[in-house]
Protein backbone atom coordinates (compact mmCIF):
# COMPACT_ATOMS: atom_id res chain seq x y z
CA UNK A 1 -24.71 133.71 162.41
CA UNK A 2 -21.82 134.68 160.13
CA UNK A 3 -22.55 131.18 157.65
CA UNK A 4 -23.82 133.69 155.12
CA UNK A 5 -19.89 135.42 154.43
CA UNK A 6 -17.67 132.61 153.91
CA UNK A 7 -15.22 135.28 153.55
CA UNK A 8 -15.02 136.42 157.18
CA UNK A 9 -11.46 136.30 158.99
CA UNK A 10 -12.14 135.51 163.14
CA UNK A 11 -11.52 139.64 162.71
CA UNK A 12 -14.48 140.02 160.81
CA UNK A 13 -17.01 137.82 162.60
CA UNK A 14 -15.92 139.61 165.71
CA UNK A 15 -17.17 143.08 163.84
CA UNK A 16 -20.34 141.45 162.37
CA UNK A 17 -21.25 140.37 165.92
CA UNK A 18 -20.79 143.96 167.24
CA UNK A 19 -22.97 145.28 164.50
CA UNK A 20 -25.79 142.12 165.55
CA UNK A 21 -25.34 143.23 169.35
CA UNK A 22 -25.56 147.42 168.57
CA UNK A 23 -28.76 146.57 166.44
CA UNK A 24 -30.02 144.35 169.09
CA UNK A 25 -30.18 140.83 166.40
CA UNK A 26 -28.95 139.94 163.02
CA UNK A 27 -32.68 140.45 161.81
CA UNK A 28 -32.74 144.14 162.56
CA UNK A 29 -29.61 145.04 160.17
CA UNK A 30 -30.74 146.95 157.25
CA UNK A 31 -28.13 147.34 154.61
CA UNK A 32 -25.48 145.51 152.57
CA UNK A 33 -22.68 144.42 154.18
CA UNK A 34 -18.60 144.45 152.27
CA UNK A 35 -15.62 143.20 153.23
CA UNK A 36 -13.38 146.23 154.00
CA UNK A 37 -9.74 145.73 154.12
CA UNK A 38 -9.28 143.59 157.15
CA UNK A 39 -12.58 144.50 158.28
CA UNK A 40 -16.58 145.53 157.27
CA UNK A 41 -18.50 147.98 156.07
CA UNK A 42 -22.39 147.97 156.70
CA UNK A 43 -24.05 150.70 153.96
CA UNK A 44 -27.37 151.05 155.61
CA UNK A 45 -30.56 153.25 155.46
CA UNK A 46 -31.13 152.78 158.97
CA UNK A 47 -29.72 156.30 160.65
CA UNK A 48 -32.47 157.50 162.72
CA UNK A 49 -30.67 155.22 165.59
CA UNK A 50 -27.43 157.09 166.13
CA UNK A 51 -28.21 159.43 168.90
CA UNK A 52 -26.41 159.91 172.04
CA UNK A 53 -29.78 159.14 174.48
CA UNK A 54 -33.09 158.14 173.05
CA UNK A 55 -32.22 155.65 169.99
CA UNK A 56 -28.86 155.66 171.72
CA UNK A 57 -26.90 153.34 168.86
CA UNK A 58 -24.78 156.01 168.81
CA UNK A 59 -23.77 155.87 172.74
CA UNK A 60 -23.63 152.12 172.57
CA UNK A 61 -21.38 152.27 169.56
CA UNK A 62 -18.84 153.89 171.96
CA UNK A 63 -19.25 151.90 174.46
CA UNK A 64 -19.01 148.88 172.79
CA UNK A 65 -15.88 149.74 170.38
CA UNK A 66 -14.07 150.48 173.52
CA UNK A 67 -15.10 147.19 175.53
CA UNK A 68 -14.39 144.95 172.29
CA UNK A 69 -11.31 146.66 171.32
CA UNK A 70 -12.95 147.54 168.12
CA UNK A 71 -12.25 150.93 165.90
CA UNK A 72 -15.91 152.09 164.95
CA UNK A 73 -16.57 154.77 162.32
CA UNK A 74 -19.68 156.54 160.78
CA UNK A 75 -19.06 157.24 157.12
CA UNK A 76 -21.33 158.89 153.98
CA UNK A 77 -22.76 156.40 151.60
CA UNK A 78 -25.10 157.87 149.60
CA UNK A 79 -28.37 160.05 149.98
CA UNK A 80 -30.49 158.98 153.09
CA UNK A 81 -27.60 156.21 153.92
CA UNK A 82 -24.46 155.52 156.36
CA UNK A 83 -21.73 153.94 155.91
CA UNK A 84 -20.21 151.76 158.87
CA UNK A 85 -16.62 150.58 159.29
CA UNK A 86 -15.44 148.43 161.81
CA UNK A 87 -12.07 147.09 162.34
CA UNK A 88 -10.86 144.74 164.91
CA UNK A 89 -7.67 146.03 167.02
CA UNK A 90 -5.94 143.14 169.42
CA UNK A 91 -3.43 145.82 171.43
CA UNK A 92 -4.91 148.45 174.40
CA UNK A 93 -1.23 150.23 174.21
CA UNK A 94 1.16 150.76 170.79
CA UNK A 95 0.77 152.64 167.43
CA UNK A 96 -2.29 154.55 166.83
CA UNK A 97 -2.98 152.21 163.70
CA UNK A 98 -3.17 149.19 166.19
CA UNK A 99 -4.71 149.74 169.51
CA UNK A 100 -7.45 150.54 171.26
CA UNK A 101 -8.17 152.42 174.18
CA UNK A 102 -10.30 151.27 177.23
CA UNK A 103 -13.22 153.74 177.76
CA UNK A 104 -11.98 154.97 180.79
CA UNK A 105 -8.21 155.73 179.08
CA UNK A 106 -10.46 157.59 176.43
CA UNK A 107 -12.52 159.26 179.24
CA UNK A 108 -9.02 160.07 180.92
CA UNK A 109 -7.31 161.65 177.62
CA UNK A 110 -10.50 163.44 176.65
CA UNK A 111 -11.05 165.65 180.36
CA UNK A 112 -7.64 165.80 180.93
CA UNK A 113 -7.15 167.61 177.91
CA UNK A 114 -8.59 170.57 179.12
C-alpha cells in the first residue's frame, strides 16, 4: 500500500493507512500527498465528506485519531481544497506536543468542563 513513498517512516505509513481507512480504500483518495515534518499532509479537493452524520468523514476522523493515537487536523489549501495533517503520537499521558488522548479522556475533559 505505502510502496509508492519510499520516504515513509513506520510514523508515516501508520497516517497514510488512517487516511486509506477514513476514505474507505487507497483508490478513493483524491489529492497529493507531502511529507510533513514527521508526518503527512493530504491537499485534496474532496471536502464534501467532512460532516459530523451523513458523509460522516468528519465523525470518523475523531474517532479514529483518538483510537490510533493519531493528531488529525483540517487545514486551508487553496480554493475548493483541504489540507490534511496527520501526525503519529506514541504516549496517551505527557506533554501536549506528544500524547494523545483516548476518546473517552477527551469526552471526559470536554463535559466536565462545563
Amino acid at each position: 500500500m505505502t510502496d509508492r513513498y519510499p520516504w515513509m517512516t513506520e510514523d508515516q505509513k501508520e497516517c497514510y493507512e488512517f487516511l486509506c481507512d477514513l476514505y474507505l480504500g487507497e483508490h478513493h483518495l483524491g489529492g497529493k500527498l507531502h511529507e510533513w515534518g514527521i508526518g503527512i499532509r493530504l491537499n485534496t479537493h474532496q471536502t464534501h465528506r467532512f460532516a459530523s452524520f451523513d458523509f460522516d468523514a468528519l465523525t470518523r476522523a475523531v474517532v479514529m485519531a483518538h483510537d490510533r493515537c493519531i493528531r488529525f487536523s483540517i487545514e486551508p489549501s487553496g480554493p475548493g481544497m483541504l489540507g490534511l495533517v496527520l501526525h503519529k503520537r506514541h504516549e496517551r499521558e505527557g506533554r501536549i506536543w506528544d500524547r494523545h488522548p483516548t476518546i473517552e479522556t477527551a469526552i471526559e475533559t470536554i463535559r466536565g468542563s462545563k
